[in-house]
Protein backbone atom coordinates (compact mmCIF):
# COMPACT_ATOMS: atom_id res chain seq x y z
CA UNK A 1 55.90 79.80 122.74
CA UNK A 2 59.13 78.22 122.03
CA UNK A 3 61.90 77.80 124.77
CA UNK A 4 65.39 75.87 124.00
CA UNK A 5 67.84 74.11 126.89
CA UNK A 6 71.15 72.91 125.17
CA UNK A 7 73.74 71.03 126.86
CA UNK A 8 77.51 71.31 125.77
CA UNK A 9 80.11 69.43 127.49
CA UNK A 10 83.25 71.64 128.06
CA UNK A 11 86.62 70.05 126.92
CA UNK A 12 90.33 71.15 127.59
CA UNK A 13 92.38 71.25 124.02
CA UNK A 14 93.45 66.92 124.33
CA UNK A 15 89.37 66.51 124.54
CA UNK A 16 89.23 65.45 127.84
CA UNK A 17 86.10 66.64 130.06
CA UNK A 18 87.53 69.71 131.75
CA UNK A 19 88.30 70.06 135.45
CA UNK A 20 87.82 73.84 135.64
CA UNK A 21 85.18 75.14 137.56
CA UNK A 22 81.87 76.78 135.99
CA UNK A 23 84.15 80.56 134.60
CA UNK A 24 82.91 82.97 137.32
CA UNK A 25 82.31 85.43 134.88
CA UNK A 26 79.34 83.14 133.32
CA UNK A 27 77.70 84.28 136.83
CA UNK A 28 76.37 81.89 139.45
CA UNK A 29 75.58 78.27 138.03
CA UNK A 30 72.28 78.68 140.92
CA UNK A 31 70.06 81.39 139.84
CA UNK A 32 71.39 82.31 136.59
CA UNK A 33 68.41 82.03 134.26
CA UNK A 34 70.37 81.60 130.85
CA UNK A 35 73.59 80.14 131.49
CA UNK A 36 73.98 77.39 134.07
CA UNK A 37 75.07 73.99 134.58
CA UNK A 38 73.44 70.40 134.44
CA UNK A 39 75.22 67.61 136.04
CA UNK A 40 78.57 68.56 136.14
CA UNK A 41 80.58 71.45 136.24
CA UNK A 42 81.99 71.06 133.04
CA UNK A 43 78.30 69.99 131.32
CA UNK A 44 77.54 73.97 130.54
CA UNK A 45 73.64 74.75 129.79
CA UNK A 46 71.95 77.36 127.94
CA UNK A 47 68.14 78.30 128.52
CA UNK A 48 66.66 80.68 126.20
CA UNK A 49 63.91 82.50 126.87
CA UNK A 50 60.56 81.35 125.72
CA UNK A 51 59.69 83.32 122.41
CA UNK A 52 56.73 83.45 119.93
CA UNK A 53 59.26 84.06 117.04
CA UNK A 54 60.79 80.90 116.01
CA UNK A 55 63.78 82.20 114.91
CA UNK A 56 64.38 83.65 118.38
CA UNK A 57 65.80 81.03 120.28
CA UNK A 58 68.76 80.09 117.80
CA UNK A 59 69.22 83.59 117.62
CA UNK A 60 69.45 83.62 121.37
CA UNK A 61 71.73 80.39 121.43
CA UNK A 62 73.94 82.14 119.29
CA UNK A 63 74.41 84.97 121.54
CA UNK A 64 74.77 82.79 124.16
CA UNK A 65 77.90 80.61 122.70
CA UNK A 66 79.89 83.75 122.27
CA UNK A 67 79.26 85.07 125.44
CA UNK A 68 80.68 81.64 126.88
CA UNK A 69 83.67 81.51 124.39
CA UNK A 70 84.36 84.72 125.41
CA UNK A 71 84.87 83.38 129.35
CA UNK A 72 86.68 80.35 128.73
CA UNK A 73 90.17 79.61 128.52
CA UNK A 74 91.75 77.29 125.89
CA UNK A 75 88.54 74.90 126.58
CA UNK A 76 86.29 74.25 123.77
CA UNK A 77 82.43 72.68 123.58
CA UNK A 78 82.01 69.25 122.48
CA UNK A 79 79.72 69.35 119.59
CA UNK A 80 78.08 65.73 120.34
CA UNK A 81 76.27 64.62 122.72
CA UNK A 82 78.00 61.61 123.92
CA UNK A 83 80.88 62.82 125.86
CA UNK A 84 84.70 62.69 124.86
CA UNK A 85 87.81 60.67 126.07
CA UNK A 86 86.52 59.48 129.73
CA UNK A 87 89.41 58.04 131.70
CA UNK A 88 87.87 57.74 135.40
CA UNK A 89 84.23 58.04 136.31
CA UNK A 90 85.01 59.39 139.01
CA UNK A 91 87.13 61.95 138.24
CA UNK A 92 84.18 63.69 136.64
CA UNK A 93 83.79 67.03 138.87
CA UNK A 94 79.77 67.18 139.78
CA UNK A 95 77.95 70.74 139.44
CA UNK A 96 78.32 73.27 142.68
CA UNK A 97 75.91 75.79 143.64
CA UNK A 98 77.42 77.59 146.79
CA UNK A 99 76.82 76.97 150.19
CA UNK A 100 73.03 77.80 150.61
CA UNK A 101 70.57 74.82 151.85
CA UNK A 102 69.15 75.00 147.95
CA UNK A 103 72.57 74.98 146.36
CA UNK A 104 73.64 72.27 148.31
CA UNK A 105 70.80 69.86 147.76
CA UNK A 106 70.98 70.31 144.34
CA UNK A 107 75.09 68.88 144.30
CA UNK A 108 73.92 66.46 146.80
CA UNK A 109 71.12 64.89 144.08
CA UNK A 110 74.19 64.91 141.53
CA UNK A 111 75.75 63.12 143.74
CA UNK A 112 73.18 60.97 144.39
CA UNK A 113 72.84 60.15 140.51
CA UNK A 114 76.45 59.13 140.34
CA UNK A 115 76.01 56.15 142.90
CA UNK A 116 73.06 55.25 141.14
CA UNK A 117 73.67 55.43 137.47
CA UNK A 118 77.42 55.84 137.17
CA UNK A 119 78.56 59.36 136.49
CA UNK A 120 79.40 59.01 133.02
CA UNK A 121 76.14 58.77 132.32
CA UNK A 122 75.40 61.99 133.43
CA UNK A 123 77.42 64.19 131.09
CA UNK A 124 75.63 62.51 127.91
CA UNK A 125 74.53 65.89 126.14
CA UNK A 126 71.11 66.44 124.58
CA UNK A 127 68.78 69.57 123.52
CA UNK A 128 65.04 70.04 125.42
CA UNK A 129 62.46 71.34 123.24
CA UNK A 130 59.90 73.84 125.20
CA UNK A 131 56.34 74.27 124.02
CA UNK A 132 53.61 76.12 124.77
CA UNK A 133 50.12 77.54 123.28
CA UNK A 134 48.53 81.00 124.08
CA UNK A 135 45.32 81.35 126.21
CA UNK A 136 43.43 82.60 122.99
CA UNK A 137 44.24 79.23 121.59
CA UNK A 138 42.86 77.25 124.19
CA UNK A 139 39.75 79.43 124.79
CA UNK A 140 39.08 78.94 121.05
CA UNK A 141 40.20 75.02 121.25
CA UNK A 142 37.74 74.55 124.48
CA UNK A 143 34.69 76.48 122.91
CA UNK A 144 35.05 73.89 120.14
CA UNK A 145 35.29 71.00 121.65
CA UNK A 146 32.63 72.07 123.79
CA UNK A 147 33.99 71.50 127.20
CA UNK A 148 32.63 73.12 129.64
CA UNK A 149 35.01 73.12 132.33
CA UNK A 150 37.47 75.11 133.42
CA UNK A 151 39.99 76.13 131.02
CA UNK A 152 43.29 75.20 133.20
CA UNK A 153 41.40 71.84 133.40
CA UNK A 154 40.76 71.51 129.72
CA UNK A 155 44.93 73.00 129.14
CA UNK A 156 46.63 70.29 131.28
CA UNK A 157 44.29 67.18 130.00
CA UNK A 158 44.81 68.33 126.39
CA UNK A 159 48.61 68.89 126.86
CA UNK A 160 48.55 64.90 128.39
CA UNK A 161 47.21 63.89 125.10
CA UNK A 162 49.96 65.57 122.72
CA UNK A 163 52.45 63.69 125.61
CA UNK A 164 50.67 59.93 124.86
CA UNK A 165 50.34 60.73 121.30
CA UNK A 166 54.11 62.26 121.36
CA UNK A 167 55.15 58.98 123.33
CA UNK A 168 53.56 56.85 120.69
CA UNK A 169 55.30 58.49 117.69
CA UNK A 170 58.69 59.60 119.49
CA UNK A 171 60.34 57.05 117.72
CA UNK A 172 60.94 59.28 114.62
CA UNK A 173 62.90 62.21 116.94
CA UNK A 174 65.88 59.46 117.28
CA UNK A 175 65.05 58.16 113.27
CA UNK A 176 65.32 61.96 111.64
CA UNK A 177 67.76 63.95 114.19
CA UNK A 178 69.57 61.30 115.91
CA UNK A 179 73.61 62.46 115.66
CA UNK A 180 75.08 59.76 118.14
CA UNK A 181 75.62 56.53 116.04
CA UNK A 182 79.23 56.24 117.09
CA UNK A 183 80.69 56.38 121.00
CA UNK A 184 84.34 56.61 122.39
CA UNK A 185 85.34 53.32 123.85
CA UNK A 186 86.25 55.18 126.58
CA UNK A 187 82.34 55.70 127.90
CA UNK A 188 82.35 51.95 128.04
CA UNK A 189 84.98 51.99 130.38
CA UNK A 190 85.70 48.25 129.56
CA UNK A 191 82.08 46.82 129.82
CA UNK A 192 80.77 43.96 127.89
CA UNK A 193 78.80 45.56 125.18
CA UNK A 194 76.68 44.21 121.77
CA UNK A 195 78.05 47.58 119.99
CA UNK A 196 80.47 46.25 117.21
CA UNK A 197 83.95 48.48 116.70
CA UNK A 198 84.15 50.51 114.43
CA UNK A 199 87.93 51.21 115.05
CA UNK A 200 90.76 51.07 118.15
CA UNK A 201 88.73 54.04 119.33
CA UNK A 202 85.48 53.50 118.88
CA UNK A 203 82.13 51.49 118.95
CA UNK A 204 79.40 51.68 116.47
CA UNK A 205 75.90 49.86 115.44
CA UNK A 206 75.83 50.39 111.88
CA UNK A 207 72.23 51.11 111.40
CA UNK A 208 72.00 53.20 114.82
CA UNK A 209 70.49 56.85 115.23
CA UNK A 210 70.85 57.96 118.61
CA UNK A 211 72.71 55.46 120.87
CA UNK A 212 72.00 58.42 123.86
CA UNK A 213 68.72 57.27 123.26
CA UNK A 214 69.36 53.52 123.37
CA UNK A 215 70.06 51.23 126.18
CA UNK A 216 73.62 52.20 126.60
CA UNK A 217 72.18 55.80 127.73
CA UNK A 218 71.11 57.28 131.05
CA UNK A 219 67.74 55.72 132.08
CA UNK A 220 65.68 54.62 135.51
CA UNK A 221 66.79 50.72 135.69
CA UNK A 222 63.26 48.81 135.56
CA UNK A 223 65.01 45.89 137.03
CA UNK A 224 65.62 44.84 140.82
CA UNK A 225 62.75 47.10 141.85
CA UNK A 226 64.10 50.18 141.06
CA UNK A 227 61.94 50.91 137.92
CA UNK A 228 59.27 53.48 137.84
CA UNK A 229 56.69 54.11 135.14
CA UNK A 230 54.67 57.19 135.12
CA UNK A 231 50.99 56.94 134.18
CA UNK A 232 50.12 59.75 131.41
CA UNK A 233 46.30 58.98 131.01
CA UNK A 234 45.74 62.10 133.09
CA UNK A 235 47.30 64.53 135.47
CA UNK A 236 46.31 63.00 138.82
CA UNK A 237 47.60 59.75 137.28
CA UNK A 238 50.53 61.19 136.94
CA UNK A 239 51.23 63.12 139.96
CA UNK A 240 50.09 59.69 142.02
CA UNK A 241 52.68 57.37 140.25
CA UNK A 242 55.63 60.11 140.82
CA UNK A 243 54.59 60.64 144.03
CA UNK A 244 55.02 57.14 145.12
CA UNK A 245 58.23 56.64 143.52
CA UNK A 246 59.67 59.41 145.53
CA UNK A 247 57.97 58.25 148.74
CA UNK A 248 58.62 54.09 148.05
CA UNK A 249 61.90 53.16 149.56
CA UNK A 250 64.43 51.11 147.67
CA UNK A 251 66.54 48.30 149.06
CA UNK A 252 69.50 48.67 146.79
CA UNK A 253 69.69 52.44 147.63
CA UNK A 254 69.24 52.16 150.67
CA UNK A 255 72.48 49.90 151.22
CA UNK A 256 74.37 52.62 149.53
CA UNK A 257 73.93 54.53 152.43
CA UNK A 258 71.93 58.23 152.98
CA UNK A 259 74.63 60.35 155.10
CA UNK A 260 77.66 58.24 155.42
CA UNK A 261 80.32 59.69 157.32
CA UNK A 262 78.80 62.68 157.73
CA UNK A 263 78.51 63.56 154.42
CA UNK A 264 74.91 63.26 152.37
CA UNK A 265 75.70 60.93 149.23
CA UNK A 266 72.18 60.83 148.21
CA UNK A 267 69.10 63.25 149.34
CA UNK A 268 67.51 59.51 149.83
CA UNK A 269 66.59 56.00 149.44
CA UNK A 270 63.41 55.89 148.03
CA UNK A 271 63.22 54.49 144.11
CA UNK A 272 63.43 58.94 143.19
CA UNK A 273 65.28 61.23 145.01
CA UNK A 274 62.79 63.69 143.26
CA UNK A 275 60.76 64.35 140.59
CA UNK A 276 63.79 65.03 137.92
CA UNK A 277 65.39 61.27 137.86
CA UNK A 278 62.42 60.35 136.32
CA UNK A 279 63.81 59.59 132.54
CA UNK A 280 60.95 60.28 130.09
CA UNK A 281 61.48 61.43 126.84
CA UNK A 282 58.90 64.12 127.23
CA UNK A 283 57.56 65.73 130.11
CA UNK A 284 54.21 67.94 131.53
CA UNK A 285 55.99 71.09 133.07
CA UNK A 286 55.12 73.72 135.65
CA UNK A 287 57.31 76.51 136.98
CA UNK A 288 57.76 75.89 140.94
CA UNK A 289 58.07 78.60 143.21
CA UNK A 290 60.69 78.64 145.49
CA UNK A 291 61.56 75.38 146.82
CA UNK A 292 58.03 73.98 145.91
CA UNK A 293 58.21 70.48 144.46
CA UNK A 294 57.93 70.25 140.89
CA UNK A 295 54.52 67.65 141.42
CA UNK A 296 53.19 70.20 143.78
CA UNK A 297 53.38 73.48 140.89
CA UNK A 298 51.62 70.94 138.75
CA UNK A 299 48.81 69.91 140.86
CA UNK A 300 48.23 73.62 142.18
CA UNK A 301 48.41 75.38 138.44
CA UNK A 302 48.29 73.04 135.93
CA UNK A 303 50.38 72.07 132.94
CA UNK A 304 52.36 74.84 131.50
CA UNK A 305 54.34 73.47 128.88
CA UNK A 306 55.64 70.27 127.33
CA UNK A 307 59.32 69.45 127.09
CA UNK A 308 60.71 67.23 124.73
CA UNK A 309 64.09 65.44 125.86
CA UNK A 310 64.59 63.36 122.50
CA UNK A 311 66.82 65.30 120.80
CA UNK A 312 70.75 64.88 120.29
CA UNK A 313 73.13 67.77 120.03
CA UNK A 314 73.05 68.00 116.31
CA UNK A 315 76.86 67.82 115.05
CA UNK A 316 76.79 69.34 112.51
CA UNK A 317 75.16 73.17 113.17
CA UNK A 318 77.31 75.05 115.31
CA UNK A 319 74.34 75.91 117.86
CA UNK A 320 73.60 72.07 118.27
CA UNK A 321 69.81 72.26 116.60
CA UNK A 322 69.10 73.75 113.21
CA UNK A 323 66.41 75.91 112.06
CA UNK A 324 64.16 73.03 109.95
CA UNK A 325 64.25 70.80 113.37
CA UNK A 326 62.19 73.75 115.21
CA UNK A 327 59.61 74.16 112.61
CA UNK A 328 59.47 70.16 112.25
CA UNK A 329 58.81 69.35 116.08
CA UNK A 330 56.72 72.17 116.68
CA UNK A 331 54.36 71.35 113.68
CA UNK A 332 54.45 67.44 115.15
CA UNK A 333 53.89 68.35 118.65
CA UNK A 334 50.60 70.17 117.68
CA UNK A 335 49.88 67.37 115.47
CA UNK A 336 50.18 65.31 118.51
CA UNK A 337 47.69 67.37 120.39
CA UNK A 338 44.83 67.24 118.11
CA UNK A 339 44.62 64.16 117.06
CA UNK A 340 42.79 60.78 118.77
CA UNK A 341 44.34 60.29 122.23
CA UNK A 342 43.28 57.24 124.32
CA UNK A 343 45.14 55.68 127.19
CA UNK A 344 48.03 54.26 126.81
CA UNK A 345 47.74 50.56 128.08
CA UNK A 346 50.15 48.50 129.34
CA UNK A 347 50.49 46.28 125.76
CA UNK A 348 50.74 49.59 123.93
CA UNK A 349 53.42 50.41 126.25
CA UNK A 350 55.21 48.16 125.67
CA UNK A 351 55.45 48.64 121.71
CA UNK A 352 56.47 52.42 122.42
CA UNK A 353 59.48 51.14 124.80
CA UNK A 354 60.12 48.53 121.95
CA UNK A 355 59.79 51.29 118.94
CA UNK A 356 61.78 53.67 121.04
CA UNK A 357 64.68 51.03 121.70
CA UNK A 358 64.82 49.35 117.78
CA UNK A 359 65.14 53.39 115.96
CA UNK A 360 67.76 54.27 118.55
CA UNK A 361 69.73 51.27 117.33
CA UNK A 362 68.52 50.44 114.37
CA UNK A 363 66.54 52.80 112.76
CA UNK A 364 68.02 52.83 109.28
CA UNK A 365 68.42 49.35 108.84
CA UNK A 366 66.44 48.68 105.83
CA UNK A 367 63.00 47.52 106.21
CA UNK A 368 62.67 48.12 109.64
CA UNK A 369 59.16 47.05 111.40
CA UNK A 370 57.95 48.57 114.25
CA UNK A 371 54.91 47.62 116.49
CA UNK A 372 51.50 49.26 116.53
CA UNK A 373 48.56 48.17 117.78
CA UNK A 374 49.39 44.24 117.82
CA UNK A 375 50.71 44.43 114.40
CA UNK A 376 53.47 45.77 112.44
CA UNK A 377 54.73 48.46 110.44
CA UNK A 378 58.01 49.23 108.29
CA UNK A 379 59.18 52.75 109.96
CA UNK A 380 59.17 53.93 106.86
CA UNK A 381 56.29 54.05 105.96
CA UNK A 382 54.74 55.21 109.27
CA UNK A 383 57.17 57.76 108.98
CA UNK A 384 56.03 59.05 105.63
CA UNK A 385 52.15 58.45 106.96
CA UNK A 386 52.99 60.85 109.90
CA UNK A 387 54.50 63.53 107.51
CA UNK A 388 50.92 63.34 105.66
CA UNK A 389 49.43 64.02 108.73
CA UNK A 390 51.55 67.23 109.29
CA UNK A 391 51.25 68.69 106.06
CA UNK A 392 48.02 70.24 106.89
CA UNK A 393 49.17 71.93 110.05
CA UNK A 394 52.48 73.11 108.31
CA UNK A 395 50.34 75.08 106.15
CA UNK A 396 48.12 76.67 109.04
CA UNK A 397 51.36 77.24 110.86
CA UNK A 398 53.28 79.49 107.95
CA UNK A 399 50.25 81.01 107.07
CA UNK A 400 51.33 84.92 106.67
CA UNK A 401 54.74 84.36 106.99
CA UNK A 402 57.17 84.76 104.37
CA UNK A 403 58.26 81.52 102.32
CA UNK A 404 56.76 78.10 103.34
CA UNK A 405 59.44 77.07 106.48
CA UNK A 406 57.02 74.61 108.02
CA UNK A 407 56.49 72.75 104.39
CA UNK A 408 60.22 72.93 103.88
CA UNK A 409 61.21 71.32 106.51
CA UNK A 410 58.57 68.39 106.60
CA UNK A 411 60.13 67.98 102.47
CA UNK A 412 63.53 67.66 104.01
CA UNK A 413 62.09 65.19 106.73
CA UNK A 414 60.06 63.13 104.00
CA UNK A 415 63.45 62.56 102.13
CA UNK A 416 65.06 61.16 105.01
CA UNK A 417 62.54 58.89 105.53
CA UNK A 418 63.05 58.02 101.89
CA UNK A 419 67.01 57.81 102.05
CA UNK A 420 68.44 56.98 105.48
CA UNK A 421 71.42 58.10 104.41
CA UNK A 422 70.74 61.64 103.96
CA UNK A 423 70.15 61.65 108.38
CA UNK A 424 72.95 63.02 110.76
CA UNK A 425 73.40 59.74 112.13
CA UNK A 426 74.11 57.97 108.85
CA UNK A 427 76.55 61.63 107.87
CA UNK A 428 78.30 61.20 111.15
CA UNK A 429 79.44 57.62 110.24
CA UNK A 430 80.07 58.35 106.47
CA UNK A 431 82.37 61.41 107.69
CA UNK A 432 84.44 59.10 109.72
CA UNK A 433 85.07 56.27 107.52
CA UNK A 434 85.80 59.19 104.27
CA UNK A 435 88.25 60.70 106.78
CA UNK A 436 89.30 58.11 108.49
CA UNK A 437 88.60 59.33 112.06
CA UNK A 438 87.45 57.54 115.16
CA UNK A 439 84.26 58.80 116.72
CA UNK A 440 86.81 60.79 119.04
CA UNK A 441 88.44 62.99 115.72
CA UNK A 442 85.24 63.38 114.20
CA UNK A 443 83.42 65.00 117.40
CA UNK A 444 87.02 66.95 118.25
CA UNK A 445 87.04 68.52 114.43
CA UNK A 446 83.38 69.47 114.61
CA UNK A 447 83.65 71.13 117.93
CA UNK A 448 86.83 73.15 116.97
CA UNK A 449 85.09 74.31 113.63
CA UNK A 450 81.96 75.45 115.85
CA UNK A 451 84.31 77.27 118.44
CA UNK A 452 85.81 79.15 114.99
CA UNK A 453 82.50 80.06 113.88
CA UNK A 454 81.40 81.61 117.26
CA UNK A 455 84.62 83.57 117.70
CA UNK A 456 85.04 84.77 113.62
CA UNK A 457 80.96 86.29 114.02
CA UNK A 458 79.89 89.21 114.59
CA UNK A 459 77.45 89.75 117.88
CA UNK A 460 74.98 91.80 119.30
CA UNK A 461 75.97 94.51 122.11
CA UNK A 462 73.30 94.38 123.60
CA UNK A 463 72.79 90.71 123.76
CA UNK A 464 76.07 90.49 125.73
CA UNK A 465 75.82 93.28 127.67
CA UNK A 466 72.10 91.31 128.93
CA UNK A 467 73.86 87.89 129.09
CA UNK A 468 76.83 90.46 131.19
CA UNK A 469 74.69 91.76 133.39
CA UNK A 470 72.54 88.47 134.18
CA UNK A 471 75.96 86.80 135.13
CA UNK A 472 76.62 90.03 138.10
CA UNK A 473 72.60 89.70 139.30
CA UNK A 474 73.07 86.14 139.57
CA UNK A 475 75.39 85.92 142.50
CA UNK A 476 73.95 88.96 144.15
CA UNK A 477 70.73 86.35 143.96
CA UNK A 478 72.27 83.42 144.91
CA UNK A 479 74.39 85.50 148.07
CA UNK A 480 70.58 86.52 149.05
CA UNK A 481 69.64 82.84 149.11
CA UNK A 482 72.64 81.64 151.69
CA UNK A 483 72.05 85.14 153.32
CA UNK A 484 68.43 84.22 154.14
CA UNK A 485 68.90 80.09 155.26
CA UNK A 486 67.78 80.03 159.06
CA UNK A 487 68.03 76.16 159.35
CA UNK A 488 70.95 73.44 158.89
CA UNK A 489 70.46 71.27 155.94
CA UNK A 490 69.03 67.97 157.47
CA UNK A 491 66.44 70.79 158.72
CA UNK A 492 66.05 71.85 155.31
CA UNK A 493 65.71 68.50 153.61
CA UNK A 494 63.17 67.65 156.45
CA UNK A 495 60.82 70.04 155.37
CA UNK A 496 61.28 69.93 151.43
CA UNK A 497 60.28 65.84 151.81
CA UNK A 498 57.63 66.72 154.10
CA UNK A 499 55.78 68.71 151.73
CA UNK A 500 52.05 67.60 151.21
CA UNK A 501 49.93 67.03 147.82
CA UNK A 502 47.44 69.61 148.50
CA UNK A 503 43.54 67.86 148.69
CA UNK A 504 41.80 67.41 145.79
CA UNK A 505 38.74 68.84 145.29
CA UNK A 506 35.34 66.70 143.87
CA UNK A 507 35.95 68.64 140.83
CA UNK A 508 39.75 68.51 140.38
CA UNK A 509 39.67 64.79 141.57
CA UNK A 510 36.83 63.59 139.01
CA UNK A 511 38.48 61.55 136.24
CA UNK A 512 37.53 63.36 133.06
CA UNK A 513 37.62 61.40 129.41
CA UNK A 514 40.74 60.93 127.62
CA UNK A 515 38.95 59.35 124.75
CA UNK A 516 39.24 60.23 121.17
CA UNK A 517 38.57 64.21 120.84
């Protein structure tokens, strides 16, 4: 199953980050489960639902965009994912979600992020990649590889090794899809920086891919005591190390203050407010029940799915991902899962933090080496060995389907590799200097060209009438949730923090091997 999440930063007409609230008629940013909002109110979201067809989800997204354009004003969607012209950090309006105890402590941890990180940070844009594999798969999968445990067991530990193997090869997400090479000055906001200018307007690295995904980008600070590194070698692993994060206070936050003047500016002091301001670019999911802590639905049921967080808003498809990146990541992320998976130790981290950081910035600089296993390797021709790797499963993958779009799309990837100027991030760059825009004109002309394309389509009825009638169920949902809140909201938080990892049993607590399989 494939899912999508896509980010789009609403802009008025002069490209500035809109002040409007969320359009009412989207429905309620809360408890809508398609359209919603991530960090700010202007920083729209679309969730599509999780679909064995591939083509599904853009399909979906599609929908989705002209349902929105439909609702908004003379605003448009910025078709990058670093934001547009930022004049004051703080002017940035952070996400509402009514007056219910949930609602609220979901602005409250925006708000919390703000003091922490800087709210500019926030509204950087990006595209989550969802993926599961059906129980007949992993009954056939575990019968092989003769476990003999029980299959939720055998799910979540296989799922952690496609997350270390995914962590050890993420480097090529930034290298083959990054679109963000270029950034307003403006997101600066006057700090000293190593970028070099590209014009009055604009910054630049010349051989960068994904600057979101570089140092100048939202990530936990591993400095000053406020760093956190999860352990992936299993699940319990990783539920301990987020688990004290949350629970270890933190000097610096601390001093910021908790409630200050009656008013909460953070839900707390500890080195997380909660499990989802842990940066990773992938992540072991569960679905949590109401109010249950995300740690908690992953203990209790096990890994559900995988999300992938590397991906920029692609500039230059209207639906910010296009159809060849889907059948690419999907056919590396099951890559990922069958091959050799061993721990990740701590000198092998630090050569995936050090990959990570040199193809963010610069990736297509010609014979680039990156580090593996104590020695190194150009990225190009790791890259080309890992499209090797895949070719096999592309072919398993299209098997029955019409045309080879698996195979296709690994071609396309394997010439990128080959010419680094043939990748969005190198395009994005080229457009600019042809036209002679700043990063600022080039992002404003793409996003008016997608907000043409949505509105000159044709659509599904039916689609929008779904996508109409989610938007009127959600705030008769989220008026149910303030309807049903019995306690005040220190009550509330109280009891959320208070929460308890349930006790393991022998069996769930026994460390099972996470060698080579």
């Amino acid at each position: 199953m494939i899912g999508l999440e896509k980010e789009g930063l609403r802009v008025s007409p002069n490209g500035c980050i809109s002040l409007k609230r969320h359009p009412e008629a989207l429905g309620s940013a809360l408890t809508n489960r398609y359209i919603t909002t991530d960090y700010s109110e202007a920083l729209t979201e679309i969730i599509t639902p999780p679909s064995a067809d591939r083509e599904e989800p853009l399909r979906f997204l599609f929908e989705a965009h002209h349902f929105l354009y439909q609702h908004f004003d003379d605003e448009i969607l910025w078709s990058t994912s670093m934001p547009c012209v930022v004049e004051d950090d703080e002017q940035i309006p952070i996400a509402e979600y009514g007056s219910s105890n949930a609602g609220m402590m979901k602005t409250v941890y925006r708000r919390g992020l703000g003091h922490r990180y800087g709210r500019v940070m926030q509204v950087i844009a990006g595209v989550h990649f969802n993926y599961s594999l059906p129980l007949p798969f992993w009954q056939a999968y575990q019968l092989l590889e003769q476990d003999k445990g029980s299959t939720q067991t055998f799910i979540s530990e296989s799922y952690f090794a496609m997350l270390r193997n995914l962590q050890r090869v993420g480097w090529l997400i930034p290298y083959l899809f990054g679109a963000s090479s270029a950034v307003c000055k403006s997101f600066l906001g006057g700090r000293p920086t190593s970028l070099q200018t590209f014009d009055e307007y604009s910054y630049y690295s010349p051989y960068a891919t994904s600057l979101r995904m570089g140092d100048i980008g939202y990530q936990n600070s591993k400095e000053q005591g406020t760093g956190i590194k999860a352990c992936y070698d299993c699940l319990n692993a990783y539920i301990e190390t987020l688990s004290r994060a949350i629970e270890t206070p933190c000097p610096i936050y601390k001093a910021m203050g908790v409630k200050v003047n009656g008013r909460y500016e953070q839900l707390n002091a500890n080195i997380l407010q909660i499990e989802n301001e842990y940066y990773s670019t992938v992540r072991p999911k569960q679905i949590p029940k109401m109010m249950e802590k995300p740690i908690h639905a992953l203990q209790r049921r096990g890994v559900r799915y995988v999300e992938l967080r590397s991906m920029d808003v692609n500039a230059f498809h209207p639906l910010g991902i296009a159809e060849e990146q889907i059948y690419f990541v999907e056919a590396l992320m099951l890559t990922c899962l069958l091959q050799e998976c061993p721990a990740i130790n701590v000198a092998e981290q630090k050569e995936i933090d050090w990959n990570e950081l040199a193809a963010a910035h610069q990736g297509r600089k010609p014979g680039l080496m990156l580090q593996r296993r104590g020695k190194q390797v150009s990225l190009r021709d790791w890259g080309l060995e890992i499209c090797e790797a895949l070719q096999p499963i592309c072919e398993v993958l299209e098997s029955g389907i019409p045309g080879k779009p698996y195979s296709e799309s690994l071609k396309l990837q394997v010439h990128r590799l080959q010419d680094a100027d043939l990748t969005p991030s190198a395009r994005m760059l080229a457009e600019m200097r042809d036209k002679g825009e700043s990063f600022f004109q080039f992002a404003q002309r793409m996003s008016k060209q997608h907000q043409h394309y949505f509105t000159q389509q044709e659509h599904s009825s039916q689609d929008q009438q779904l996508l109409q009638q989610e938007a009127k169920d959600s705030w008769r949902r989220q008026h149910d949730i303030e309807a049903a809140d019995r306690v005040s909201f220190d009550e509330f938080l109280e009891n959320y923090f208070s929460q308890k990892i349930d006790s393991m049993s022998p069996a769930e607590d026994k460390k099972r091997s996470i060698s080579a399989r």
